[in-house]
Protein backbone atom coordinates (compact mmCIF):
# COMPACT_ATOMS: atom_id res chain seq x y z
CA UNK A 1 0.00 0.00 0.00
CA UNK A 2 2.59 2.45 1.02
CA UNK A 3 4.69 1.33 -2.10
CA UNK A 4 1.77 2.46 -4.56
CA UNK A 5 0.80 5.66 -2.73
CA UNK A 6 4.39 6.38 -3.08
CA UNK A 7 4.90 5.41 -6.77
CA UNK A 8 1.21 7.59 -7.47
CA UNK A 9 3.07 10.56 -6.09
CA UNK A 10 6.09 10.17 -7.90
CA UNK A 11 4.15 9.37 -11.10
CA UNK A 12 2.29 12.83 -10.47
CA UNK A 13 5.20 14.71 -9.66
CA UNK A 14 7.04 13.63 -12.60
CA UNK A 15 3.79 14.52 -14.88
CA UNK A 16 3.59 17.75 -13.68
CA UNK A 17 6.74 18.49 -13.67
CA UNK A 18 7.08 17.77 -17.39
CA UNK A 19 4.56 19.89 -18.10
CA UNK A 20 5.67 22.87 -15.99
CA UNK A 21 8.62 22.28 -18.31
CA UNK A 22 6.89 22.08 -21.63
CA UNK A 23 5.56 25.44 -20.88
CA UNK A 24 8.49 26.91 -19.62
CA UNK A 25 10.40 25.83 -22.92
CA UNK A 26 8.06 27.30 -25.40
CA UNK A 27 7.96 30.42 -23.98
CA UNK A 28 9.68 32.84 -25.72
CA UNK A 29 11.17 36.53 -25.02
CA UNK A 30 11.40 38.51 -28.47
CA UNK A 31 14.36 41.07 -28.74
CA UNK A 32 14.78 43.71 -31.19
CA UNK A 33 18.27 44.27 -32.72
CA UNK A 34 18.92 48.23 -33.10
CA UNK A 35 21.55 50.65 -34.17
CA UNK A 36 22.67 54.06 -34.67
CA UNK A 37 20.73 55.84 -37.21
CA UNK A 38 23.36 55.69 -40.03
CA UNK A 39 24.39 52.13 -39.51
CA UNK A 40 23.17 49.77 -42.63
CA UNK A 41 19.44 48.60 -41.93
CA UNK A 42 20.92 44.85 -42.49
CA UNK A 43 22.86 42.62 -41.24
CA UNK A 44 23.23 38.88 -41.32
CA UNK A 45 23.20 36.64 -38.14
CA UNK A 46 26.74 35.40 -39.05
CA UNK A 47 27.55 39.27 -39.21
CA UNK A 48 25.88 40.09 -35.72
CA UNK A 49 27.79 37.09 -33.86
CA UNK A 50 31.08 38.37 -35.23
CA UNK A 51 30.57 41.91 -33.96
CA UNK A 52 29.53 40.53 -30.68
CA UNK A 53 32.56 38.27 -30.39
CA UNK A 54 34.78 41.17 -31.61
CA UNK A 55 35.66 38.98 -35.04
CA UNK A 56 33.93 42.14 -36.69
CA UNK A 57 35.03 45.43 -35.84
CA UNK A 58 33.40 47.91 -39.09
CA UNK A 59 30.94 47.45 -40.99
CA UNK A 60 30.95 46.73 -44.81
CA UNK A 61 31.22 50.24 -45.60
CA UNK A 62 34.42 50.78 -43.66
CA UNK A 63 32.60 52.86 -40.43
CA UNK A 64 33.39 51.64 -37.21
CA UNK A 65 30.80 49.61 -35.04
CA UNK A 66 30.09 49.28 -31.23
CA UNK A 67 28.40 46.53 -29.95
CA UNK A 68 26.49 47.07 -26.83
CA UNK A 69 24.94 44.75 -24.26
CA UNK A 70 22.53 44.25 -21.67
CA UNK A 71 23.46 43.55 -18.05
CA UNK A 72 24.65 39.88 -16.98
CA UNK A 73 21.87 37.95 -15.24
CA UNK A 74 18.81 39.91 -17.46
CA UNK A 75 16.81 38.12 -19.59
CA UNK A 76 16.98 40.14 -22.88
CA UNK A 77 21.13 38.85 -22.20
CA UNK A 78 20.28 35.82 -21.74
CA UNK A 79 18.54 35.33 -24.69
CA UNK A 80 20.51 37.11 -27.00
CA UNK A 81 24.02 35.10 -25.93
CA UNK A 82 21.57 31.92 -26.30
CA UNK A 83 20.09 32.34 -29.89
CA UNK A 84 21.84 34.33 -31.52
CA UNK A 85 25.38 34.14 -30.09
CA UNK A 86 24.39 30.35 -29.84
CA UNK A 87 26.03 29.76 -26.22
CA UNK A 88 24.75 30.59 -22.20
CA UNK A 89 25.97 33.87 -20.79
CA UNK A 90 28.22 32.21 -19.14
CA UNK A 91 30.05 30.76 -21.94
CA UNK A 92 30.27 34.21 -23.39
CA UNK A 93 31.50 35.08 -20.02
CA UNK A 94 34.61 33.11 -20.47
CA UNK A 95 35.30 33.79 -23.80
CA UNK A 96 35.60 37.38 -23.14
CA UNK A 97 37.83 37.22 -20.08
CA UNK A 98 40.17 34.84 -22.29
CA UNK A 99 40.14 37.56 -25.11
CA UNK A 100 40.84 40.37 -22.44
CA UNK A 101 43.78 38.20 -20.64
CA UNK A 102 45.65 37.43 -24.40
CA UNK A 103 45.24 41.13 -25.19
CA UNK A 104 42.91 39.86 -28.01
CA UNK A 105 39.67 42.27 -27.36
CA UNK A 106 37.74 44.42 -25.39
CA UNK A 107 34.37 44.15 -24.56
CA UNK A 108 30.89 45.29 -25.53
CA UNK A 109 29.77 47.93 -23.78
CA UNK A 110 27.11 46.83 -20.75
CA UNK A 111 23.94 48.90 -20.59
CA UNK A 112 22.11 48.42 -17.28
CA UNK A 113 18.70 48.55 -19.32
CA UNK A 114 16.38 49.05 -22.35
CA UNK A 115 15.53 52.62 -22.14
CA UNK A 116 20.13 53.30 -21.27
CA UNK A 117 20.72 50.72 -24.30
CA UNK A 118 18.23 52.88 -26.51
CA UNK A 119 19.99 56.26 -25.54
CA UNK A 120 23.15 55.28 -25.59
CA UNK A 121 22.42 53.79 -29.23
CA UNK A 122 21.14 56.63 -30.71
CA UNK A 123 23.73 58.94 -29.41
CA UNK A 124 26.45 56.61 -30.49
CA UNK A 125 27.61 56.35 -34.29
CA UNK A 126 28.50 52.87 -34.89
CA UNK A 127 26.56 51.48 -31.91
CA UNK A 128 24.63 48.13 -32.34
CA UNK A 129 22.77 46.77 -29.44
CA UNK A 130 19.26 44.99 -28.88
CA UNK A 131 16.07 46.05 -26.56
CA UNK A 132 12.97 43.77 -25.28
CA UNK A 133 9.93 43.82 -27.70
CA UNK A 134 7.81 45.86 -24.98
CA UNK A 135 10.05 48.49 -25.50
CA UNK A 136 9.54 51.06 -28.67
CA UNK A 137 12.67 51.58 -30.53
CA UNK A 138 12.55 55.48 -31.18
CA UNK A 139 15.43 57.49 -32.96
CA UNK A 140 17.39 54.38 -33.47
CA UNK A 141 17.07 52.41 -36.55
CA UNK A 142 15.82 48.70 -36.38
CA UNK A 143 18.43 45.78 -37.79
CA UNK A 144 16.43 43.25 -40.13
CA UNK A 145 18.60 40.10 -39.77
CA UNK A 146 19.22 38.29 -43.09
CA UNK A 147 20.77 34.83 -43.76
């Protein structure tokens, strides 16, 4: 008796604990990749990873580019570093204190927030950076990602 009471509460744990997770997997938090107003109004993914990894340091036409992020441990970070860096914060974490200790990079700038990222953005030629969808990207122009 005990046996099966205990093996119905595990059984019910584990179900609702895989559906807690099926839930929690589809959600999804939508960022917006923006730039300085005279930055080109596309860029491919390949193209954003390499300026975020400091592989890419101007832009096609020559100009100089910035790229700016959003605070360690937010969730805009977090899901930037995970789809389209393609590794946890962490990870990126590490890579850029390797790159800093070789004398191989510097860096993005950290923004402690949507509305700082958008400001500093617009005031900053060259400056590429990304916002939450709740926010409204003013004076900054939006990045279409291409393939």
């Amino acid at each position: 008796m005990v046996k099966t009471v205990t093996f119905m509460l595990n059984i019910t744990f584990y179900a609702l604990l895989s559906i807690g997770m099926l839930f929690y997997s589809t959600s999804v938090y939508c960022l917006t990749l923006i730039a300085h107003p005279d930055t080109p109004s596309t860029l491919n993914a390949q193209q954003v990873k390499r300026i975020f990894t400091g592989k890419q340091r101007q832009f096609d036409d020559g100009s100089s580019v910035t790229p700016v992020n959003q605070p360690e441990g937010s969730v805009a970070r977090a899901q930037f570093d995970s789809s389209v860096l393609g590794r946890s914060t962490s990870q990126i974490t590490a890579y850029w204190s390797k790159r800093v200790f070789t004398g191989k990079g510097k860096p993005p700038i950290v923004v402690a927030s949507d509305a700082e990222m958008l400001s500093y953005v617009q005031s900053t030629p060259g400056a590429v950076g990304y916002v939450s969808d709740n926010e409204e990207p003013k004076k900054v122009r939006v990045i279409t990602l291409t393939n």
